[in-house]
C-alpha atoms as a PDB file:
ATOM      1  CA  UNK A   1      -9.461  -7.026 -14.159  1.00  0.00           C
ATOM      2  CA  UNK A   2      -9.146  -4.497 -11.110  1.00  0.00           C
ATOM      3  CA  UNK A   3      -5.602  -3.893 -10.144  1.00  0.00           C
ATOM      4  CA  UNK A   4      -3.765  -5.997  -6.946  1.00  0.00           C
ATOM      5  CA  UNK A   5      -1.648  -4.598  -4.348  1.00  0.00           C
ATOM      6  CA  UNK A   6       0.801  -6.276  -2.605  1.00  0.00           C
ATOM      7  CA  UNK A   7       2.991  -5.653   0.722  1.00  0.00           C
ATOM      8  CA  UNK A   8       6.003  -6.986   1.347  1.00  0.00           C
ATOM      9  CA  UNK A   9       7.135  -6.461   4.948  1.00  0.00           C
ATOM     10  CA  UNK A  10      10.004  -7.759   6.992  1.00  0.00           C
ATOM     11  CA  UNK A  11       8.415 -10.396   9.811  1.00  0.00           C
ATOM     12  CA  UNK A  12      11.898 -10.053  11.697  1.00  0.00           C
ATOM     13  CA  UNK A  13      10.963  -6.587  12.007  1.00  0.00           C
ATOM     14  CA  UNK A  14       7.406  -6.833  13.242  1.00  0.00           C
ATOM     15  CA  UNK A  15       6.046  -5.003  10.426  1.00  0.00           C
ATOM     16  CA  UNK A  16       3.102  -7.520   9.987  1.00  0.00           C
ATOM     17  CA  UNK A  17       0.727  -4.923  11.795  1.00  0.00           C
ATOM     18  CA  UNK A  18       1.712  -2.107   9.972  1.00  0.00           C
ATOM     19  CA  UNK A  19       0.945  -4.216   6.581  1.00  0.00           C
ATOM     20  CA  UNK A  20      -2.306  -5.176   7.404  1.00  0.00           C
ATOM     21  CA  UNK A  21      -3.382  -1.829   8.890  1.00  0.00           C
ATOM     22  CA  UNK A  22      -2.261  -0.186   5.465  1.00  0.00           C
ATOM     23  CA  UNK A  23      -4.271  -3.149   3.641  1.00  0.00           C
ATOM     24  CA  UNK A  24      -7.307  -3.169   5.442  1.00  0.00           C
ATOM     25  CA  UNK A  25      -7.250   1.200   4.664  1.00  0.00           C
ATOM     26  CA  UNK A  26      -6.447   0.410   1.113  1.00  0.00           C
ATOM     27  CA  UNK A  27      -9.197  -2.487   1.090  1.00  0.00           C
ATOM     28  CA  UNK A  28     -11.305  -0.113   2.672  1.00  0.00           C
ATOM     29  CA  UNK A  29     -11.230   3.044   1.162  1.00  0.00           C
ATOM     30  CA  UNK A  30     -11.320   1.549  -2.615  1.00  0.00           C
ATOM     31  CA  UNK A  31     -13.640  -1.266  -2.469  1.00  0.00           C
ATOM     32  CA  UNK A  32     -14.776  -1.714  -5.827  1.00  0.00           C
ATOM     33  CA  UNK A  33     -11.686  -0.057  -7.464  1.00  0.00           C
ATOM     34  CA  UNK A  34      -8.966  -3.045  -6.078  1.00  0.00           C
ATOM     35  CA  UNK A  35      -8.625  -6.985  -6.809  1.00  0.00           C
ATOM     36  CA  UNK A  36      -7.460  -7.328  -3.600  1.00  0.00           C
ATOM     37  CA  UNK A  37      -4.212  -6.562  -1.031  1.00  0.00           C
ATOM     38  CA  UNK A  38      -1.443  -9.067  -0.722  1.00  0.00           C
ATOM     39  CA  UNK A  39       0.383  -9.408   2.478  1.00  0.00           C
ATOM     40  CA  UNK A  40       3.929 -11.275   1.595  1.00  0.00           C
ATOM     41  CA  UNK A  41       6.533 -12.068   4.363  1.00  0.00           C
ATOM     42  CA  UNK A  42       9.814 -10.290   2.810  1.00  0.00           C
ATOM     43  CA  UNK A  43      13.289 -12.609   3.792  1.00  0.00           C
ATOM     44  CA  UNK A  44      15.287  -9.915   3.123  1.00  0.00           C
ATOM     45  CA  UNK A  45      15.726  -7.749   6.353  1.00  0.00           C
ATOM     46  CA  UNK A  46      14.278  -4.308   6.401  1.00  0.00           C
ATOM     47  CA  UNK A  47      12.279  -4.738   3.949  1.00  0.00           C
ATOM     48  CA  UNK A  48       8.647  -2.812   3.079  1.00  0.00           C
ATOM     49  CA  UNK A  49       7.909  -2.215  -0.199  1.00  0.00           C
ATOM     50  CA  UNK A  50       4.246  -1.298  -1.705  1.00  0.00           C
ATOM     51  CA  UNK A  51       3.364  -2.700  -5.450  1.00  0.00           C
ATOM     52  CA  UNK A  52       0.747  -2.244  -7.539  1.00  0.00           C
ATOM     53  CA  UNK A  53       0.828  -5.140  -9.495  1.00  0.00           C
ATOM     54  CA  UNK A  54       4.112  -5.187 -10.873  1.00  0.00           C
ATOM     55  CA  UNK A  55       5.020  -1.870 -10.414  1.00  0.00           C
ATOM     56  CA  UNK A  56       6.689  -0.435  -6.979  1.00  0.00           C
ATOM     57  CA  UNK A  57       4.754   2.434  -5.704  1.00  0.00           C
ATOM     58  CA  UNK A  58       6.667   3.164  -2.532  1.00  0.00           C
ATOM     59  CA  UNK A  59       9.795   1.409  -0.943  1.00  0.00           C
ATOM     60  CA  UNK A  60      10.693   2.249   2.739  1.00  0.00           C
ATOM     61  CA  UNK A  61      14.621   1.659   1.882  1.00  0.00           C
ATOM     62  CA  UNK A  62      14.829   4.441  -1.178  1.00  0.00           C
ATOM     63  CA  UNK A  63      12.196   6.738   0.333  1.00  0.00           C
ATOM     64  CA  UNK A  64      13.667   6.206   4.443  1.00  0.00           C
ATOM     65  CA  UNK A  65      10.334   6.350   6.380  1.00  0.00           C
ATOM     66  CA  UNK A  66       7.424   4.423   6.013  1.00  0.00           C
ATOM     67  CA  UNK A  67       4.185   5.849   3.894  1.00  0.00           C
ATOM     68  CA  UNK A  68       1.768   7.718   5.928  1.00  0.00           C
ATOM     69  CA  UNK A  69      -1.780   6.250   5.577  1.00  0.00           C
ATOM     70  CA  UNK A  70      -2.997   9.766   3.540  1.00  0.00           C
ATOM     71  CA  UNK A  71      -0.497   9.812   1.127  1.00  0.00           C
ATOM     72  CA  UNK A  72      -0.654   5.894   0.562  1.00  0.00           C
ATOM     73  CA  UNK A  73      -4.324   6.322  -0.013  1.00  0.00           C
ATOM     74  CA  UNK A  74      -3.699   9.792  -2.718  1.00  0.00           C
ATOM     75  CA  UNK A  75      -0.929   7.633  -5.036  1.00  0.00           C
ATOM     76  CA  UNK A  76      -2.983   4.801  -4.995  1.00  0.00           C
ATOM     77  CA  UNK A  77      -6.111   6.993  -6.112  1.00  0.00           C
ATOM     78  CA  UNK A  78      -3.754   9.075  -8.530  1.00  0.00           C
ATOM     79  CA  UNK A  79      -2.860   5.604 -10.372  1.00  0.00           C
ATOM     80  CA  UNK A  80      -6.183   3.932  -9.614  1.00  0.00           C
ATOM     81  CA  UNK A  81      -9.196   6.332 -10.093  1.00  0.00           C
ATOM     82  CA  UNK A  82      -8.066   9.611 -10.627  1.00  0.00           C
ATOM     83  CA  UNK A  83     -11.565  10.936 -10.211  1.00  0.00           C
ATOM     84  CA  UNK A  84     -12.142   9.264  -7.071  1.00  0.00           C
ATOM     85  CA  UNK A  85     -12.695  11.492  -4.036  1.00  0.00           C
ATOM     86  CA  UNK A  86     -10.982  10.780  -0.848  1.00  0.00           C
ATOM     87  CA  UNK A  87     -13.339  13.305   1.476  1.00  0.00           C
ATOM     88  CA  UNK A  88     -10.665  14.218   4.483  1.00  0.00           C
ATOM     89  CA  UNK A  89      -7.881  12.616   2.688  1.00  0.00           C
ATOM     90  CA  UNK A  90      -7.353  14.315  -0.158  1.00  0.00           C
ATOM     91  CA  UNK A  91      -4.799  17.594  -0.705  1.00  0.00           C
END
């Protein structure tokens, strides 16, 4: 079963662009390596935090800036497909 990532993003905070711009990169950029990219409405104020599955990968709050797209798509590689090259992207 490929791996799901999930985004959940504070609506009060108009972060609902920002989410889906991150998924459709993700969705993108590892087509046949992800499940999928769940957006999910946070009720908690402030909130943007990046799982894959169960696991949190990045969280806005502990890390205090959101994830830029590059380094979003190289930890998702590094725990996805290792081997996978991400042409401009990568280090």
């Amino acid at each position: 079963m490929k791996p799901v990532i999930s985004i959940e993003y504070c609506p009060k905070c108009g972060w609902l662009l920002r989410a889906a711009y991150m998924a459709q990169e993700l969705l993108t950029t590892f087509t046949g390596e992800l499940g999928g990219v769940t957006l999910q409405p946070s009720e908690t104020g402030g909130t943007y935090i990046i799982r894959l599955g169960e696991e949190v990968i990045f969280d806005r709050r502990e890390s205090g800036h959101f994830p830029e797209i590059k380094a979003l798509k190289q930890l998702v590689r590094d725990l996805v497909c290792p081997d996978k090259s991400l042409g401009h992207s990568d280090r």
